[in-house]
PDB file of N, CA and C in Angstrom:
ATOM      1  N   UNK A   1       0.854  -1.173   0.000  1.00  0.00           N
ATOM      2  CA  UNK A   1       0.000   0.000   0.000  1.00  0.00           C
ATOM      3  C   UNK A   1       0.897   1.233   0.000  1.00  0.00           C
ATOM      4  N   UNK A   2       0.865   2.218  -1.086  1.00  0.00           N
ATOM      5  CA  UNK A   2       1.344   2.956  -0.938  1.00  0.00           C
ATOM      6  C   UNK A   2       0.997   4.432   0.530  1.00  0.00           C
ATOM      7  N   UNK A   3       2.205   5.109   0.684  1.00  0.00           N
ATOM      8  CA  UNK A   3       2.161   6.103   1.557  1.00  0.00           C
ATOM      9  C   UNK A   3       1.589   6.823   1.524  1.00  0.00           C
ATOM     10  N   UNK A   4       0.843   7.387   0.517  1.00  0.00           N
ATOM     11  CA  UNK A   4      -0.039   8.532   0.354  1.00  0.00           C
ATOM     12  C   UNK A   4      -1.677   7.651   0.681  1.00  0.00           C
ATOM     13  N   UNK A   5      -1.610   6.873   0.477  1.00  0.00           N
ATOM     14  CA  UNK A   5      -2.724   5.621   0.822  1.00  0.00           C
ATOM     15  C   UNK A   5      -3.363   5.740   1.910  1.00  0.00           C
ATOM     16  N   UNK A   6      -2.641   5.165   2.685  1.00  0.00           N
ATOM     17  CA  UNK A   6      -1.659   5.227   4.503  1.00  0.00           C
ATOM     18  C   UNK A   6      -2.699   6.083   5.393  1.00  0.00           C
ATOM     19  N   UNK A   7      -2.072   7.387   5.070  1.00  0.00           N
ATOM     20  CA  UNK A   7      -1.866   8.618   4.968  1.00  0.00           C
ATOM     21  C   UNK A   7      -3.903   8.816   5.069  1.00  0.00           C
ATOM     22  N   UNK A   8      -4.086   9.075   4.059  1.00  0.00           N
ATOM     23  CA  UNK A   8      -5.141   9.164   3.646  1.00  0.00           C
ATOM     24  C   UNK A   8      -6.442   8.439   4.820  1.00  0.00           C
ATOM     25  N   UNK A   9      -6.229   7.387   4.610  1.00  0.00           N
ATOM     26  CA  UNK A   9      -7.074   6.291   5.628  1.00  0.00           C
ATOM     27  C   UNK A   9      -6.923   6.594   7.107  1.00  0.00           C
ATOM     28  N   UNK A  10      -5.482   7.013   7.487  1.00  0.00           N
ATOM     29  CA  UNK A  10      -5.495   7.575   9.381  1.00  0.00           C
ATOM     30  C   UNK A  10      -6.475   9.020   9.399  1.00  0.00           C
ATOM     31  N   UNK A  11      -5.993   9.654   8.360  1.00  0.00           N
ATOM     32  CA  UNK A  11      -6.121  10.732   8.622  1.00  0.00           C
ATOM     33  C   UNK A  11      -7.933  11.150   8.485  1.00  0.00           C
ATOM     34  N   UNK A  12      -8.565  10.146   7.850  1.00  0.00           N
ATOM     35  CA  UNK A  12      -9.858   9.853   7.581  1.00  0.00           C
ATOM     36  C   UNK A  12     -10.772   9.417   9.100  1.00  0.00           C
ATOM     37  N   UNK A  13      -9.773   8.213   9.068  1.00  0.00           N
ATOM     38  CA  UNK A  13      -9.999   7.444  10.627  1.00  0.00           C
ATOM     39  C   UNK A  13     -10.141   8.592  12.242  1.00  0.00           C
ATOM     40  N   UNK A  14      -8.877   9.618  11.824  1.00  0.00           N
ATOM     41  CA  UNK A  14      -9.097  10.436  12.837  1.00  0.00           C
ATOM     42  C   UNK A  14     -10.330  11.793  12.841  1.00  0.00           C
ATOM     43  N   UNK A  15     -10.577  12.040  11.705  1.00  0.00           N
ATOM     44  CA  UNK A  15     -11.411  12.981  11.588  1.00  0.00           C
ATOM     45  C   UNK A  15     -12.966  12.359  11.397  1.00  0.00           C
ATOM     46  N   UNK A  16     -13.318  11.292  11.727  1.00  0.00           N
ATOM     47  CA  UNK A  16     -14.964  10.487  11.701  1.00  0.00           C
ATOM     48  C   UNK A  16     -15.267  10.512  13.191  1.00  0.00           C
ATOM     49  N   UNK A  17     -16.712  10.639  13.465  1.00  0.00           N
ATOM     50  CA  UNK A  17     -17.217  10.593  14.386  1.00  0.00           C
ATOM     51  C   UNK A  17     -16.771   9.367  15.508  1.00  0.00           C
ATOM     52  N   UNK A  18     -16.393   9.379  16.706  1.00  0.00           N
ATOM     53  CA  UNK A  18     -15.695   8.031  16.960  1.00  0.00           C
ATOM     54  C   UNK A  18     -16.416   7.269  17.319  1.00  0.00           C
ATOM     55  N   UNK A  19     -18.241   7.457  17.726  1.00  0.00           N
ATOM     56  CA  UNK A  19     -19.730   6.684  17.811  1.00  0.00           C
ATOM     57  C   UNK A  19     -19.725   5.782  16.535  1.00  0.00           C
ATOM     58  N   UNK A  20     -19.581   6.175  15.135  1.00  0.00           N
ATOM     59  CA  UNK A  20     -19.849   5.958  14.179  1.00  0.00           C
ATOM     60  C   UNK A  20     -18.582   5.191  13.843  1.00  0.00           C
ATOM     61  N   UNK A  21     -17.367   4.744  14.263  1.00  0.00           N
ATOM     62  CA  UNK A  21     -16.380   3.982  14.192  1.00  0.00           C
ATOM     63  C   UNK A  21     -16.409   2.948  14.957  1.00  0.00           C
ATOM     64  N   UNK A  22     -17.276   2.909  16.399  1.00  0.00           N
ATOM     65  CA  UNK A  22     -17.294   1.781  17.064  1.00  0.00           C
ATOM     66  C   UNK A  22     -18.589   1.337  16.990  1.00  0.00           C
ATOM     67  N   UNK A  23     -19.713   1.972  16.379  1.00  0.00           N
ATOM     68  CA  UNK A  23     -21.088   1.468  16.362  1.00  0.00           C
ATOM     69  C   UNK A  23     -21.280   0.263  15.421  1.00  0.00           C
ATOM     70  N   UNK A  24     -20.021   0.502  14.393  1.00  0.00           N
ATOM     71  CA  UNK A  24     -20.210  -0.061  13.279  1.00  0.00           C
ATOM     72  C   UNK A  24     -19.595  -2.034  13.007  1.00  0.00           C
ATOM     73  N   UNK A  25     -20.205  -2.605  12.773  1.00  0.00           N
ATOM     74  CA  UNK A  25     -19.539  -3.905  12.826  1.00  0.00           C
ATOM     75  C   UNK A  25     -18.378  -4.301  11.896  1.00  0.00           C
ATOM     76  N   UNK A  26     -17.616  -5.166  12.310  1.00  0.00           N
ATOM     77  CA  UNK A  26     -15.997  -5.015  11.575  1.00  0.00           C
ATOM     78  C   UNK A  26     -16.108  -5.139   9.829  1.00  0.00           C
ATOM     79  N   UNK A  27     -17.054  -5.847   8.951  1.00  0.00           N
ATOM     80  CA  UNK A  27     -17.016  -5.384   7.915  1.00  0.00           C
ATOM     81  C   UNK A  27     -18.131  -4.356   7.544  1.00  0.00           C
ATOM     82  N   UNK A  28     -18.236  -3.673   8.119  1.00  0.00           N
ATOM     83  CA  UNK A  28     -19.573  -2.379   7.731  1.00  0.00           C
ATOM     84  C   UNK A  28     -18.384  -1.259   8.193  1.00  0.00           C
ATOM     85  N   UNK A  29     -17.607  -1.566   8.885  1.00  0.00           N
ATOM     86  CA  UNK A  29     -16.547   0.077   9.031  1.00  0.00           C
ATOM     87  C   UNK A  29     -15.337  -0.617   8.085  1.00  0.00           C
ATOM     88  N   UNK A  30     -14.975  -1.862   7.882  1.00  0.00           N
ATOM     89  CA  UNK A  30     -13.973  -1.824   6.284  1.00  0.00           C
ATOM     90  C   UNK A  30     -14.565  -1.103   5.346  1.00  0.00           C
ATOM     91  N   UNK A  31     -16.203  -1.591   4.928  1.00  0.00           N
ATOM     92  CA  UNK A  31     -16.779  -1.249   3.509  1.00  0.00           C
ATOM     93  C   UNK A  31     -17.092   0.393   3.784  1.00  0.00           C
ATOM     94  N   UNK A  32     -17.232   1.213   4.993  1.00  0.00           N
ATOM     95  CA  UNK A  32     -17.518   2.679   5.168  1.00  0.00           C
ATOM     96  C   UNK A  32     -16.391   3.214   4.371  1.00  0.00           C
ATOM     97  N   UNK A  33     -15.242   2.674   5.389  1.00  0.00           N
ATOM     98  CA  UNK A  33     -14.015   3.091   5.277  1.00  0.00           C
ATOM     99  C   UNK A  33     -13.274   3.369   3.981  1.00  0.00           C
ATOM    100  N   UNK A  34     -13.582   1.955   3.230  1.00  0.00           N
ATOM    101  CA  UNK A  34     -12.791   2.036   1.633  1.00  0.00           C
ATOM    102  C   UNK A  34     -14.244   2.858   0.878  1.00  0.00           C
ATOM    103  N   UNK A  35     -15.572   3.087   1.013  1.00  0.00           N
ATOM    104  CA  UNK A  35     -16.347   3.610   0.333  1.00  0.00           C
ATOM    105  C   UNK A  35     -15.530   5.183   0.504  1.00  0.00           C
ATOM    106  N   UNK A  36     -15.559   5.572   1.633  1.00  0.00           N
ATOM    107  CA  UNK A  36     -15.118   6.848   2.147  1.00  0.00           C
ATOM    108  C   UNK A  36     -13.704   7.644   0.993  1.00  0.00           C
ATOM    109  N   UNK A  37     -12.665   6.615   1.321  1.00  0.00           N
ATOM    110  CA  UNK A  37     -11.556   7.140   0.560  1.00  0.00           C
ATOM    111  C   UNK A  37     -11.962   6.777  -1.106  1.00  0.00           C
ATOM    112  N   UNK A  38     -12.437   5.593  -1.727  1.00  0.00           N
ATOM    113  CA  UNK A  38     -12.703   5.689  -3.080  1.00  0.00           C
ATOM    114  C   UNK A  38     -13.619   6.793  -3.557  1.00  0.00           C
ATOM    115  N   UNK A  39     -14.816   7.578  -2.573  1.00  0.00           N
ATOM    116  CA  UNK A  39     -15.098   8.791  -3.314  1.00  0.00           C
ATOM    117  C   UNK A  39     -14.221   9.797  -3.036  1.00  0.00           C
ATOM    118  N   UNK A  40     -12.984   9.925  -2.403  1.00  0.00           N
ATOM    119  CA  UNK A  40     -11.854  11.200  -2.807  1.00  0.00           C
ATOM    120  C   UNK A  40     -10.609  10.861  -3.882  1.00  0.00           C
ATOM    121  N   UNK A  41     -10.755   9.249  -4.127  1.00  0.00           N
ATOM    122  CA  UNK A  41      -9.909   9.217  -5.140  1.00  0.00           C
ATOM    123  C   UNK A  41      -9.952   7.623  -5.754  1.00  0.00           C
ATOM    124  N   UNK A  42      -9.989   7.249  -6.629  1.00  0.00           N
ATOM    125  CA  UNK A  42     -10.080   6.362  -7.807  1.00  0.00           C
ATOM    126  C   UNK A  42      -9.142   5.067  -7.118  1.00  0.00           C
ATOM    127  N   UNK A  43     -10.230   4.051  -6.749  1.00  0.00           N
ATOM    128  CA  UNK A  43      -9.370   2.856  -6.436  1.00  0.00           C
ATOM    129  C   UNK A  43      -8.862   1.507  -7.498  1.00  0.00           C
ATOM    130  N   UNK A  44      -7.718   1.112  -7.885  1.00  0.00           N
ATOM    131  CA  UNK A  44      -8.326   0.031  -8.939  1.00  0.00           C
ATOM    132  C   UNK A  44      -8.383  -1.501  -8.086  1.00  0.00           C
ATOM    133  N   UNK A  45      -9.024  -2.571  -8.213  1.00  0.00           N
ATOM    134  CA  UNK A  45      -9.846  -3.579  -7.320  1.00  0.00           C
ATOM    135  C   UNK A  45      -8.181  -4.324  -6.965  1.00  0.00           C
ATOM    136  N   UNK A  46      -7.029  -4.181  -7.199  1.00  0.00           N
ATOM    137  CA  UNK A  46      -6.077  -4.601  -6.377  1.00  0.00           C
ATOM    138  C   UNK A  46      -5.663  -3.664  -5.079  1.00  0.00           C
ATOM    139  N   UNK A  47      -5.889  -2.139  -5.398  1.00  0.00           N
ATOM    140  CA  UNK A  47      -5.415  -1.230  -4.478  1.00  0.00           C
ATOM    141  C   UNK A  47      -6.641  -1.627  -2.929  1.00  0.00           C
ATOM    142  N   UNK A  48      -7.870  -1.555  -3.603  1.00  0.00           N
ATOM    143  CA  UNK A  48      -9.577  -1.763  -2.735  1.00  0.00           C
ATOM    144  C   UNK A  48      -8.870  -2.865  -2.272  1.00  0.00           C
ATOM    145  N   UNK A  49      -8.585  -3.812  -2.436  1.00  0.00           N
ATOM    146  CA  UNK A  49      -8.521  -5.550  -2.122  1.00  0.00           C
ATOM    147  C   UNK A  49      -7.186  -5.014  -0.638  1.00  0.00           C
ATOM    148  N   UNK A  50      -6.042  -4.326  -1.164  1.00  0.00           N
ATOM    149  CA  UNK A  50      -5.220  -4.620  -0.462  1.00  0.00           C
ATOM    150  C   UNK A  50      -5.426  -3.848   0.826  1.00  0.00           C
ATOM    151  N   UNK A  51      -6.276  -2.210   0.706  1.00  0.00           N
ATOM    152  CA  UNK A  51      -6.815  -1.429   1.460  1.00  0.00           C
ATOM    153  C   UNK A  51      -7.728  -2.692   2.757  1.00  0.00           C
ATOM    154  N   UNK A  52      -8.558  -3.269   1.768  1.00  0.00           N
ATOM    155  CA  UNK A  52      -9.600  -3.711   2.868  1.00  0.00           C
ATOM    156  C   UNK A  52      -8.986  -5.211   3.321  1.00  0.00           C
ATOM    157  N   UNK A  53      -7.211  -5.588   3.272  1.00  0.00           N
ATOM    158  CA  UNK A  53      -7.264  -6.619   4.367  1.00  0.00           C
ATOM    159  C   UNK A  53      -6.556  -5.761   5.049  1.00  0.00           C
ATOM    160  N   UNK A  54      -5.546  -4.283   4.801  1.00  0.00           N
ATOM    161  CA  UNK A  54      -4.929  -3.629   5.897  1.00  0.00           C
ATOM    162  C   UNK A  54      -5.622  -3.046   7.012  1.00  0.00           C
ATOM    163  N   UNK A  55      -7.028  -2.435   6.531  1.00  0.00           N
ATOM    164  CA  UNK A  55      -7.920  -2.363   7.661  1.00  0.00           C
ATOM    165  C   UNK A  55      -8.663  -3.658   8.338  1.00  0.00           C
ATOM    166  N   UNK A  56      -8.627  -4.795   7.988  1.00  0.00           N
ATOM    167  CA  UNK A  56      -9.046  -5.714   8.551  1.00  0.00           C
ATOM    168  C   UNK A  56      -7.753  -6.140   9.661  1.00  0.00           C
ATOM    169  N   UNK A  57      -6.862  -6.205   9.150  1.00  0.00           N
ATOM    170  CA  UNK A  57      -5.523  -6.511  10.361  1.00  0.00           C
ATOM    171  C   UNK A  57      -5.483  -5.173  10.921  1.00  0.00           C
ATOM    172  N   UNK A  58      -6.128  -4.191  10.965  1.00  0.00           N
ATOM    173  CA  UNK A  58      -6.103  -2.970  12.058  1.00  0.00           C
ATOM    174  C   UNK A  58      -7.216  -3.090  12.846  1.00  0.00           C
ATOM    175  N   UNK A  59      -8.306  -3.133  12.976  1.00  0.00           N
ATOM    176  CA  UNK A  59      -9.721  -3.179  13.654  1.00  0.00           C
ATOM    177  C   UNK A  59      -9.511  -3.031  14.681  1.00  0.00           C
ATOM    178  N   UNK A  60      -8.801  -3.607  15.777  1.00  0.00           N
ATOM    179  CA  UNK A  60      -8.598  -3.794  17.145  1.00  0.00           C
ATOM    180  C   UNK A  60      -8.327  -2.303  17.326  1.00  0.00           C
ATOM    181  N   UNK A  61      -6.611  -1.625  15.990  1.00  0.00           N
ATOM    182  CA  UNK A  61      -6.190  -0.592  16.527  1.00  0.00           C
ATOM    183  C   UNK A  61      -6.975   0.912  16.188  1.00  0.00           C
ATOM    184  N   UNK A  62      -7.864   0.542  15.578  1.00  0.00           N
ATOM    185  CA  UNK A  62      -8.710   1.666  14.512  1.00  0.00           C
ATOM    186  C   UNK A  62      -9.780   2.000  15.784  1.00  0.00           C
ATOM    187  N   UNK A  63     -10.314   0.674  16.536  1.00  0.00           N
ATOM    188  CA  UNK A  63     -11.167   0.659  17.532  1.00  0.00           C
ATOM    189  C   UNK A  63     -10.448   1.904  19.077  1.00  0.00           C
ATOM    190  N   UNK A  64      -9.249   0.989  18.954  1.00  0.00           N
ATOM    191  CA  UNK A  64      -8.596   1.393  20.095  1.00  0.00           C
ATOM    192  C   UNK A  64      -8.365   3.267  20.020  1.00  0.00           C
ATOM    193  N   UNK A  65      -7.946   3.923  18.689  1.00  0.00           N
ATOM    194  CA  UNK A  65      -7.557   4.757  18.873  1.00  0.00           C
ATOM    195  C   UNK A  65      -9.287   6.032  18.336  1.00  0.00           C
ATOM    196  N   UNK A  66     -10.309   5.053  18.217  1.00  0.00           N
ATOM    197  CA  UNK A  66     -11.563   5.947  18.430  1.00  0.00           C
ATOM    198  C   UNK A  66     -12.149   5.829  19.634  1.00  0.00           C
ATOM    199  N   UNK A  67     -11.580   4.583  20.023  1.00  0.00           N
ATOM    200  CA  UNK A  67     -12.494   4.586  22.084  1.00  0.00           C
ATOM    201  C   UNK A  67     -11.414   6.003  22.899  1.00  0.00           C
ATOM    202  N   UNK A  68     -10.151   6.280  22.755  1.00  0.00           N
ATOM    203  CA  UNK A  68      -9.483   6.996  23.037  1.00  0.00           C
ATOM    204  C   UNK A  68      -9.511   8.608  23.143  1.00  0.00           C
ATOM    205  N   UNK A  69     -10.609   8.697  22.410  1.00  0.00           N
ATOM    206  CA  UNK A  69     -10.514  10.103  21.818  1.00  0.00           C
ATOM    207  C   UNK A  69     -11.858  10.965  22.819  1.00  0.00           C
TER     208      UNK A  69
END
């Protein structure tokens, strides 16, 4: 995944409601999540694919750093 990718997805993650990050069940905040960044920029279905297992091996920490806030 590239850095500007990365980038993009924390910085998404930190600016969402953090109700609406933990309300959501683990594939309904992947599919928010990659819906979210593919309408600011053009995914092709290897970039989507690789996006939605890096947020799947994050969940715990995506959780952790919206219960935090």
């Amino acid at each position: 995944m590239n850095p500007y990718l990365m980038r993009q997805l924390w910085s998404l993650i930190e600016a969402s409601h953090t109700s609406l990050l933990l309300s959501l069940d683990d594939t309904s905040l992947v599919r928010w999540l990659i819906d979210r960044i593919s309408g600011e920029q053009s995914l092709n279905p290897i970039e989507a694919d690789t996006l939605s297992h890096y947020i799947q091996s994050r969940i715990s920490l995506i959780r952790d750093v919206a219960d935090s806030r």
